[in-house]
Protein backbone atom coordinates (compact mmCIF):
# COMPACT_ATOMS: atom_id res chain seq x y z
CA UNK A 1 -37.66 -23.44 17.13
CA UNK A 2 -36.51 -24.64 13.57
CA UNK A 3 -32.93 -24.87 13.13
CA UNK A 4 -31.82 -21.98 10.98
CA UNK A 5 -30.46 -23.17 7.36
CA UNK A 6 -26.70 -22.94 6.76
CA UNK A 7 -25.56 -20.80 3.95
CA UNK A 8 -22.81 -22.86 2.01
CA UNK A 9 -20.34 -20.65 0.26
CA UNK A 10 -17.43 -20.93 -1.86
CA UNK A 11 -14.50 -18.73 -2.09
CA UNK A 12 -12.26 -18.69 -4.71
CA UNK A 13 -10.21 -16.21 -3.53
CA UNK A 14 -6.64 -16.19 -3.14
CA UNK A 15 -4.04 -16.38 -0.63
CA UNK A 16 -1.12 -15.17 -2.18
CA UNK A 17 -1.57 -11.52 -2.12
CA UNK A 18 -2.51 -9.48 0.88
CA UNK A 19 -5.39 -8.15 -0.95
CA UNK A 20 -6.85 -11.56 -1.39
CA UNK A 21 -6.03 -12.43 2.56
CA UNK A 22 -7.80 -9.00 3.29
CA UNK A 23 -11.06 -9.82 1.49
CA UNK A 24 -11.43 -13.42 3.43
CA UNK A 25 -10.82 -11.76 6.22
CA UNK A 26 -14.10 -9.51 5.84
CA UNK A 27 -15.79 -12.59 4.50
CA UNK A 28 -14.76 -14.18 7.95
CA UNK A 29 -16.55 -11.52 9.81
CA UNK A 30 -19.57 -11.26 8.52
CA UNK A 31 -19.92 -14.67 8.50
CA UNK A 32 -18.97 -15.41 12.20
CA UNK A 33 -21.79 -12.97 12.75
CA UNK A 34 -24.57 -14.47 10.91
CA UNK A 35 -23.43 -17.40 13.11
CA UNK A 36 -25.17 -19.77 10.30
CA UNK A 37 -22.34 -19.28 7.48
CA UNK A 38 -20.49 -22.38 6.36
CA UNK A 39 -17.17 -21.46 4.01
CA UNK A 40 -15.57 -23.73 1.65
CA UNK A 41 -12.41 -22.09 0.88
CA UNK A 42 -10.21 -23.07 -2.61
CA UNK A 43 -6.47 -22.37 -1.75
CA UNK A 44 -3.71 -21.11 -4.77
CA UNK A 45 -3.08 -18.10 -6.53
CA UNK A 46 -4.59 -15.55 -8.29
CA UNK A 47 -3.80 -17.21 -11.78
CA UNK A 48 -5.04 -20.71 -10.31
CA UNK A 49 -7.66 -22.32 -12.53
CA UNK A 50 -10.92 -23.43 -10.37
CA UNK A 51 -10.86 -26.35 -8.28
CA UNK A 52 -12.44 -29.72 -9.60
CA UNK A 53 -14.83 -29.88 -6.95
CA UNK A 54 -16.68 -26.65 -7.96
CA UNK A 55 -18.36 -28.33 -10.43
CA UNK A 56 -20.23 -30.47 -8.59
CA UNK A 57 -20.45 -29.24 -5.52
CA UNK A 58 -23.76 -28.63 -4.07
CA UNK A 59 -23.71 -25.21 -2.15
CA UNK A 60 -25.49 -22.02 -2.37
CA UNK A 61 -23.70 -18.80 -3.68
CA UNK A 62 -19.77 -18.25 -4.57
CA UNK A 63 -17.43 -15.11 -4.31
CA UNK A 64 -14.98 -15.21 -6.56
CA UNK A 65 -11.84 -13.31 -7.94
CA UNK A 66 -12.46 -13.85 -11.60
CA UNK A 67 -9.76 -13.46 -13.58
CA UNK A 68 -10.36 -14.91 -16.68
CA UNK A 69 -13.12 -15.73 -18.94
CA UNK A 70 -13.16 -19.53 -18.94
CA UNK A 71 -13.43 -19.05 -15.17
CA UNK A 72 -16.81 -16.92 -15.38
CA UNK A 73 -17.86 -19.38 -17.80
CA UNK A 74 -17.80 -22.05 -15.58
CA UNK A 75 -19.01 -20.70 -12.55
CA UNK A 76 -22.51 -19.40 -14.36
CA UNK A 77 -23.08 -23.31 -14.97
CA UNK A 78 -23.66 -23.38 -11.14
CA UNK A 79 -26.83 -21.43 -11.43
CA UNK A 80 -26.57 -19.80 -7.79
CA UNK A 81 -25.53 -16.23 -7.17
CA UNK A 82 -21.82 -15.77 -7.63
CA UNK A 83 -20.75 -12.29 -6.10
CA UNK A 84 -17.15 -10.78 -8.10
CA UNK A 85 -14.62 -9.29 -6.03
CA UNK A 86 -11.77 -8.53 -8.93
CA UNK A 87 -13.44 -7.10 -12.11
CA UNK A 88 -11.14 -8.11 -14.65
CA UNK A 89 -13.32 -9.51 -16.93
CA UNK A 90 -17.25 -7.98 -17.83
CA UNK A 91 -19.66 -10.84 -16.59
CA UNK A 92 -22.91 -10.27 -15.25
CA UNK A 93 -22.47 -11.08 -11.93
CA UNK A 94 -22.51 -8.57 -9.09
CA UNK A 95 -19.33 -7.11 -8.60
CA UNK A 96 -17.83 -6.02 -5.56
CA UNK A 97 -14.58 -3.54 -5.59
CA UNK A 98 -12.30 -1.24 -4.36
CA UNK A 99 -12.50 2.46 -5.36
CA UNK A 100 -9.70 2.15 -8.06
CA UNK A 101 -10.42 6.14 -9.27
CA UNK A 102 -10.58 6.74 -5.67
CA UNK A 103 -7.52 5.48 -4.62
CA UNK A 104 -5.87 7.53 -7.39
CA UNK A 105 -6.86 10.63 -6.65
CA UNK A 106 -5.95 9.91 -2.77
CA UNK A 107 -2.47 9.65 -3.71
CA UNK A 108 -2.40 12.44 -5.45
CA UNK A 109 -3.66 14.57 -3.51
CA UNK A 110 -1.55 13.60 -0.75
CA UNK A 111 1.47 14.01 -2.91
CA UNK A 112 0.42 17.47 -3.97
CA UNK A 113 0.09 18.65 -0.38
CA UNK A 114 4.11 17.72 -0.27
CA UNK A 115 4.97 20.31 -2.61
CA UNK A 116 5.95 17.76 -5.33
CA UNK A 117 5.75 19.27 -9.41
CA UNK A 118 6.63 16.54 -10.95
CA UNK A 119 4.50 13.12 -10.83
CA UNK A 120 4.99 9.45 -12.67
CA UNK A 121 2.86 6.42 -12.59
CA UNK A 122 4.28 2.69 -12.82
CA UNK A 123 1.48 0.34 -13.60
CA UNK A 124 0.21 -2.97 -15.23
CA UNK A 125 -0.69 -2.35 -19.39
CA UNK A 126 -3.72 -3.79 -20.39
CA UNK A 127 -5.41 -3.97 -16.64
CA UNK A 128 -8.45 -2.04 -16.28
CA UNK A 129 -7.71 -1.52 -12.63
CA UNK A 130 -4.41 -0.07 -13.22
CA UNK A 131 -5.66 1.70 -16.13
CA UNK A 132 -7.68 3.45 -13.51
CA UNK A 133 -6.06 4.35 -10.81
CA UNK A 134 -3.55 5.89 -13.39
CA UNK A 135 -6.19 8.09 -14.91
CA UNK A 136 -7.57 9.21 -11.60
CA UNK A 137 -3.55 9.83 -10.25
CA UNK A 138 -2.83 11.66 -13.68
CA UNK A 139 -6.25 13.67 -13.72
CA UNK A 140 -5.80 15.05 -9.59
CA UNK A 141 -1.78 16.10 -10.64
CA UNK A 142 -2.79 17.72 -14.13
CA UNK A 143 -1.23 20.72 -13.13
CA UNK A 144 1.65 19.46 -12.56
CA UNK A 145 4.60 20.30 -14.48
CA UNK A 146 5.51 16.93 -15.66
CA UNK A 147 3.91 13.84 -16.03
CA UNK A 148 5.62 10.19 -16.76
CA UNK A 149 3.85 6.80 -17.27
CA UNK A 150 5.95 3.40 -17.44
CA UNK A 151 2.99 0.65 -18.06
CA UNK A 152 4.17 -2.76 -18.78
CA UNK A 153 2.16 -5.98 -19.72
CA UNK A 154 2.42 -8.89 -17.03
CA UNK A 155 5.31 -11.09 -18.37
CA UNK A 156 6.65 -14.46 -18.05
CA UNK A 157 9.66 -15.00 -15.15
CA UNK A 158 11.98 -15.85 -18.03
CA UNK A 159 11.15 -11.72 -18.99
CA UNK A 160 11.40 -10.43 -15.53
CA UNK A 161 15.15 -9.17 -16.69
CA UNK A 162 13.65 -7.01 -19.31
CA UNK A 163 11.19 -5.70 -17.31
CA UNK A 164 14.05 -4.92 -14.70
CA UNK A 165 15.78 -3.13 -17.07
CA UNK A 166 13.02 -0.62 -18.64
CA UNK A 167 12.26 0.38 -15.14
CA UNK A 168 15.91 1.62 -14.26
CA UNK A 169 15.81 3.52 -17.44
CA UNK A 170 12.54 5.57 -16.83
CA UNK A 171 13.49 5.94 -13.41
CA UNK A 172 16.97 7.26 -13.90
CA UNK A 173 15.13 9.25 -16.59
CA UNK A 174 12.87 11.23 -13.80
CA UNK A 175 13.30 14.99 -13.01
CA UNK A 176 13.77 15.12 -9.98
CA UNK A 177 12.20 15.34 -7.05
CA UNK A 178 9.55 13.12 -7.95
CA UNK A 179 6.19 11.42 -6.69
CA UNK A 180 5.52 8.25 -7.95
CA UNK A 181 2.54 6.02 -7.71
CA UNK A 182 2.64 2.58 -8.15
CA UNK A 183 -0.09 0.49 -9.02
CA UNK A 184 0.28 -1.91 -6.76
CA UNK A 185 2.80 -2.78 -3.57
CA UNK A 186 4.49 -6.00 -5.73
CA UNK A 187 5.39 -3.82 -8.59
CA UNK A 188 6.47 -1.38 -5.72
CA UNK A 189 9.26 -3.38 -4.73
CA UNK A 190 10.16 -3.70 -8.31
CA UNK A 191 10.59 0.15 -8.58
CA UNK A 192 12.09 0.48 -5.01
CA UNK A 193 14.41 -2.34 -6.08
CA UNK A 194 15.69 -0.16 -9.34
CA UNK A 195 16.13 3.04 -7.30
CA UNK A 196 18.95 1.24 -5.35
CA UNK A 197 20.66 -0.28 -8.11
CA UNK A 198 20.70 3.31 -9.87
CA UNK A 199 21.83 4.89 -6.63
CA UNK A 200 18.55 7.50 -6.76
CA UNK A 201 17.80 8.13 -3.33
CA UNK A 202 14.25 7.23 -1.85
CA UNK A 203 12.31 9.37 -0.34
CA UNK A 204 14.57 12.62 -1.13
CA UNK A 205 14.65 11.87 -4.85
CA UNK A 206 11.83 9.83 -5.71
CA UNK A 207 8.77 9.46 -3.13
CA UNK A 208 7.27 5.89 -4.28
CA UNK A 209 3.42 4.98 -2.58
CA UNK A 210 1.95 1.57 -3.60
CA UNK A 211 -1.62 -0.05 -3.12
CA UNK A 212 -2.71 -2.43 -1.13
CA UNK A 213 -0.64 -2.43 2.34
CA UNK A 214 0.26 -6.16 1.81
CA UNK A 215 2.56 -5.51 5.27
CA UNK A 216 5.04 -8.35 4.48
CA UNK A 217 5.98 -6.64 1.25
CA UNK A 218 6.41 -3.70 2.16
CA UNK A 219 7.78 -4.10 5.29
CA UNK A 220 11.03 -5.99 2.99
CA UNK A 221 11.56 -3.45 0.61
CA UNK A 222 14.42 -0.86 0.99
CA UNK A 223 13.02 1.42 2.38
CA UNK A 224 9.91 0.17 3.65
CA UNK A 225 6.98 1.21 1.21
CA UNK A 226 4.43 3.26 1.94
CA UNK A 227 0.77 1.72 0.99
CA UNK A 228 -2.53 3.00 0.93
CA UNK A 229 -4.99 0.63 2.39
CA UNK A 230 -7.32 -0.01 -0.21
CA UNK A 231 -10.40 -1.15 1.36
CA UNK A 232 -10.18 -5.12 0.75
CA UNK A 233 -11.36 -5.87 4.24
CA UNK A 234 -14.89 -3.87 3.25
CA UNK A 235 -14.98 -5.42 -0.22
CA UNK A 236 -15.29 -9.02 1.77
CA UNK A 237 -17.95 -7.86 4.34
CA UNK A 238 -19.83 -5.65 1.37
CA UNK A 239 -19.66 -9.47 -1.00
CA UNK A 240 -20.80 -11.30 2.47
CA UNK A 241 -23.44 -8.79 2.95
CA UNK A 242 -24.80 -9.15 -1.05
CA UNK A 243 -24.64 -12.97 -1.28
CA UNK A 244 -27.09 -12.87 2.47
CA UNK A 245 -29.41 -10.34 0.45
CA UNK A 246 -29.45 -12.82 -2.59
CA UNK A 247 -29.96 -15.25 -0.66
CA UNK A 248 -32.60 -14.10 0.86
CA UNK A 249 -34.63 -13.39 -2.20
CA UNK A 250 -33.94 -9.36 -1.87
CA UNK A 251 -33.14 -7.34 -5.01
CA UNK A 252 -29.52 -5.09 -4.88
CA UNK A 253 -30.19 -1.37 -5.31
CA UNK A 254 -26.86 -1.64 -7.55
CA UNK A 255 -25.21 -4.57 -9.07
CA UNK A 256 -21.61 -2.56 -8.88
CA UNK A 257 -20.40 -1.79 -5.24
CA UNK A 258 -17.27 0.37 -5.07
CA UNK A 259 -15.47 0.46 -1.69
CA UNK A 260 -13.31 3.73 -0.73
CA UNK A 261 -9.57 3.46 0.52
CA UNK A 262 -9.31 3.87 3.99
CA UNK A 263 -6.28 6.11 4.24
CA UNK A 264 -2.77 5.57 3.80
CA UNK A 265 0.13 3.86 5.95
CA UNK A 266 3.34 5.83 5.62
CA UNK A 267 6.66 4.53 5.20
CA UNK A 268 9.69 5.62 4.82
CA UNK A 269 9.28 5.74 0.98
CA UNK A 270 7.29 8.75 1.08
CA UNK A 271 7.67 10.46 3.72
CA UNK A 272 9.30 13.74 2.76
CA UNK A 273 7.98 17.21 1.26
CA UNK A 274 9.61 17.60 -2.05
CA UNK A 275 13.10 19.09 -1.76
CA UNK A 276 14.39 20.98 -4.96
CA UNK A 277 17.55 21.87 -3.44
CA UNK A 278 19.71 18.65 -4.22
CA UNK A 279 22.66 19.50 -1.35
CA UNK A 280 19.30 19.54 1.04
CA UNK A 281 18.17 16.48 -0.14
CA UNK A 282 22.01 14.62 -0.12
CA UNK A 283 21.97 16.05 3.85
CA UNK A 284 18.20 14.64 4.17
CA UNK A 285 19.39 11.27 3.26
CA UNK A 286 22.24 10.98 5.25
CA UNK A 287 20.16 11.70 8.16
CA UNK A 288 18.00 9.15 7.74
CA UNK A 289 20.75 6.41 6.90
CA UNK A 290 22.67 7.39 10.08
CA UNK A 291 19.55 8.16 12.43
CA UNK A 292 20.52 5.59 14.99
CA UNK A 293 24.13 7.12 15.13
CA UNK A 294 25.24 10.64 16.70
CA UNK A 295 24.65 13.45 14.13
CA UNK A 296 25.96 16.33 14.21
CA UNK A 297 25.56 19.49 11.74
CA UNK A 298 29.44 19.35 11.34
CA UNK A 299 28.96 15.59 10.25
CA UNK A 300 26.31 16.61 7.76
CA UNK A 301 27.57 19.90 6.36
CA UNK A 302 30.48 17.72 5.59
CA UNK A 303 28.75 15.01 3.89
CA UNK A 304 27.06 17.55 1.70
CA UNK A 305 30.59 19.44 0.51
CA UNK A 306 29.44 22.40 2.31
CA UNK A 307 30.06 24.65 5.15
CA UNK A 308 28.09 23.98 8.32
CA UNK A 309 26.94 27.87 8.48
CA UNK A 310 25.57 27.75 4.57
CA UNK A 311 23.76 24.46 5.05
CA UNK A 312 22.24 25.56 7.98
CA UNK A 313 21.06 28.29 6.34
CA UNK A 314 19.76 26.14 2.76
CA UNK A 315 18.34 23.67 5.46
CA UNK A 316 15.82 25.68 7.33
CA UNK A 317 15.08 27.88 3.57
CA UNK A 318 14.34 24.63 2.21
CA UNK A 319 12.69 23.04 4.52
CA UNK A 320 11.23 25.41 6.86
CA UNK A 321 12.59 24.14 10.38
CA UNK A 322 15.98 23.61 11.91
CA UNK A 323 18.30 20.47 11.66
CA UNK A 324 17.87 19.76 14.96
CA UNK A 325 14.14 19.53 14.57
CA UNK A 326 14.10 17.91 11.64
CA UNK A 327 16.04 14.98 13.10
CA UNK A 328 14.18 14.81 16.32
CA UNK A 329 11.12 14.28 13.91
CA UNK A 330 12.53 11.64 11.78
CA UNK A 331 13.70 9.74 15.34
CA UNK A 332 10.12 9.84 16.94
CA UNK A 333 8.87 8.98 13.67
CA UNK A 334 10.91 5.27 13.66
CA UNK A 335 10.28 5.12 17.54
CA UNK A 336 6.29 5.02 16.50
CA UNK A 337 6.90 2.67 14.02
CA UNK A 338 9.05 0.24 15.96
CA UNK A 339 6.63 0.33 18.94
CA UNK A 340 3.79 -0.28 17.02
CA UNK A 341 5.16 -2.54 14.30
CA UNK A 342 7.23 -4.88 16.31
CA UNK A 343 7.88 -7.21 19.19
CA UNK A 344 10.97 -5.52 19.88
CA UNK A 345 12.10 -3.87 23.64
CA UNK A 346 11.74 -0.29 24.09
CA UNK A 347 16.03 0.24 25.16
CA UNK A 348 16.73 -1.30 21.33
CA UNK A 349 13.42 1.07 20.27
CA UNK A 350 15.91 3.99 21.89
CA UNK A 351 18.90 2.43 20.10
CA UNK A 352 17.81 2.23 16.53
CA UNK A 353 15.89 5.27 16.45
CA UNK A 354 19.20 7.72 17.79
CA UNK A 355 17.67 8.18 21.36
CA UNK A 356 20.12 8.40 24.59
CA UNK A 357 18.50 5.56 26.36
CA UNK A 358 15.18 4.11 26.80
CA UNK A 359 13.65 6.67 29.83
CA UNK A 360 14.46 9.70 27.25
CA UNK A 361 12.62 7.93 24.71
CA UNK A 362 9.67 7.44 26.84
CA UNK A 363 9.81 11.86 27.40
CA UNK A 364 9.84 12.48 24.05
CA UNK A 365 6.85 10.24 22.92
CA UNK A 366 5.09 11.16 25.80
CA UNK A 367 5.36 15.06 24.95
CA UNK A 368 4.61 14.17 20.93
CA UNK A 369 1.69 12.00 21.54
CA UNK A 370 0.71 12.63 24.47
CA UNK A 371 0.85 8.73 25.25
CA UNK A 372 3.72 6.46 26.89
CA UNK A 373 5.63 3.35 24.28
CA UNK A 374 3.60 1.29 26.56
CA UNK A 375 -0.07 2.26 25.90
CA UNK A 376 1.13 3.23 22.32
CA UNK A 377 2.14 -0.88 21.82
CA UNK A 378 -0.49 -1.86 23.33
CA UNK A 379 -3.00 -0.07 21.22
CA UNK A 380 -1.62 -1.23 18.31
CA UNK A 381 -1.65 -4.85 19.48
CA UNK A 382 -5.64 -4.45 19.60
């Protein structure tokens, strides 16, 4: 039997951004299934010009994150099929892409089932991808009763100060409670990063959600940022799929492929219902920053200024179950996410998360999930 021919393949795709990582990875699939796949892979940044050997390198198709012109000017020199994962620029290659008006509408929908009435969008000017998401975000909250929109133009590190700046304003500026959507999880931290130094308190005043789930950055923030997964892994197995079907003298039914999110990870950034009552929401946020101590609805009424009787009574109004509840909640809720998210042993699980010790841990998760920390690590290690 004849030896099947290799496909050679370029990827200029990054590695700097978890988006970029995400799309190789799908790449990496499909190609250790077709079994006859060989990858030559340019590493750098998104910004980073093409590699020198490009030009005369003798392979058979390329999928690329095109950024600029000069970029998609060169690579239609090769003459092969080149498959575009980014869309920045019009070219007249196929393009492969996440859902941007789909992601939009995702958050805020999600955000609207929280009760929020007031909405604001922090994105990139001048980027048709943020452009979009924007539009979709601004089109699914039009009801809201007030809309804000900070866009500002990628800058130079010696601007970054500016930049800084304008974003404390606008978000010191925000009725609150709000529900932000951020365009993307770098300019996430940004935003989380401003919250802090203006004191606003995240999630109670300001729920923030970025794009992308690029897990290192949000797992750094403060508080961790919530992400929706936008779909990069498919937009690398969709490009794999087109460049076989070029390849193999096939026509596409479509030269645009958009790829839906697939759902959202939530973090501590967002996860709250809106809370209009603002001695709720001071209470709300002390629980949470003392959830690993003991808590007590003395300890909170007094944070709050009030009497334990009245807050009691604004708590469960506002938020429709008691204190005790509510905290139980927010504990299991950082159990899950230190099982699943880290190496960590299950008696400093029970410790950071507020629990008695480790056995009374393993009772509550059990009667929430139905599962032991054991099985529920061990899933997530799949």
């Amino acid at each position: 039997m004849p030896a099947i021919p290799r496909r050679r393949v370029a990827l200029l795709v990054e590695t700097s951004l978890g988006s970029g990582r995400e799309i190789l990875r799908g790449i990496g699939r499909y190609a250790r299934q077709a079994a006859n796949w060989q990858l030559f892979h340019a590493a750098g940044g998104l910004a980073n010009v093409m590699p020198d050997w490009i030009r005369d390198w003798e392979g058979d198709a390329v999928i690329a994150r095109i950024q600029d012109e000069k970029t998609r000017d060169e690579l239609a020199k090769l003459e092969i099929p080149v498959i575009d994962v980014l869309g920045v620029c019009e070219n007249q290659f196929p393009l492969v892409h996440v859902d941007d008006e789909a992601i939009g509408r995702f958050v805020g929908q999600h955000f609207l089932g929280r009760d929020f009435q007031h909405f604001g969008f922090y994105g990139i000017a001048k980027e048709n991808w943020s452009d979009r998401r924007g539009a979709a975000f601004a089109e699914t909250v039009r009801e809201a009763k007030t809309y804000h929109e900070l866009k500002i133009p990628r800058q130079s590190q010696a601007e970054a100060p500016e930049r800084f700046h304008q974003i404390q304003e606008w978000v010191k500026h925000l009725p609150k409670p709000c529900a932000v959507m951020v365009c993307s999880d770098q300019r996430g931290l940004e935003l989380l990063e401003a919250c802090l130094s203006e004191e606003i308190a995240v999630p109670e005043e300001l729920a923030v959600i970025g794009v992308d789930n690029d897990a290192a950055l949000c797992e750094i923030s403060d508080p961790p940022l919530s992400s929706i997964r936008g779909g990069h892994f498919n937009v690398g197995i969709e490009a794999a799929r087109t460049v076989d079907l070029l390849l193999g003298g096939k026509s596409l039914s479509s030269r645009t492929i958009r790829i839906p999110p697939n759902g959202l990870v939530e973090r501590e950034s967002s996860s709250t219902h809106a809370i209009e009552d603002p001695v709720i929401a001071k209470g709300v946020s002390y629980i949470r920053e003392n959830l690993a101590a003991s808590i007590t609805n003395d300890s909170i009424a007094r944070a709050c200024g009030i009497s334990r009787t009245l807050f009691q009574k604004r708590f469960r109004d506002a938020m429709g179950l008691s204190i005790r509840e509510f905290i139980l909640e927010r504990r299991v809720e950082r159990a899950l996410h230190l099982i699943e998210g880290s190496d960590i042993t299950l008696a400093d699980v029970a410790e950071r998360s507020g629990f008695r010790h480790q056995e009374y841990l393993g009772q509550i998760i059990k009667r929430s999930t139905g599962k032991t920390p054991g099985q529920i690590r061990n899933e997530a290690a799949v």
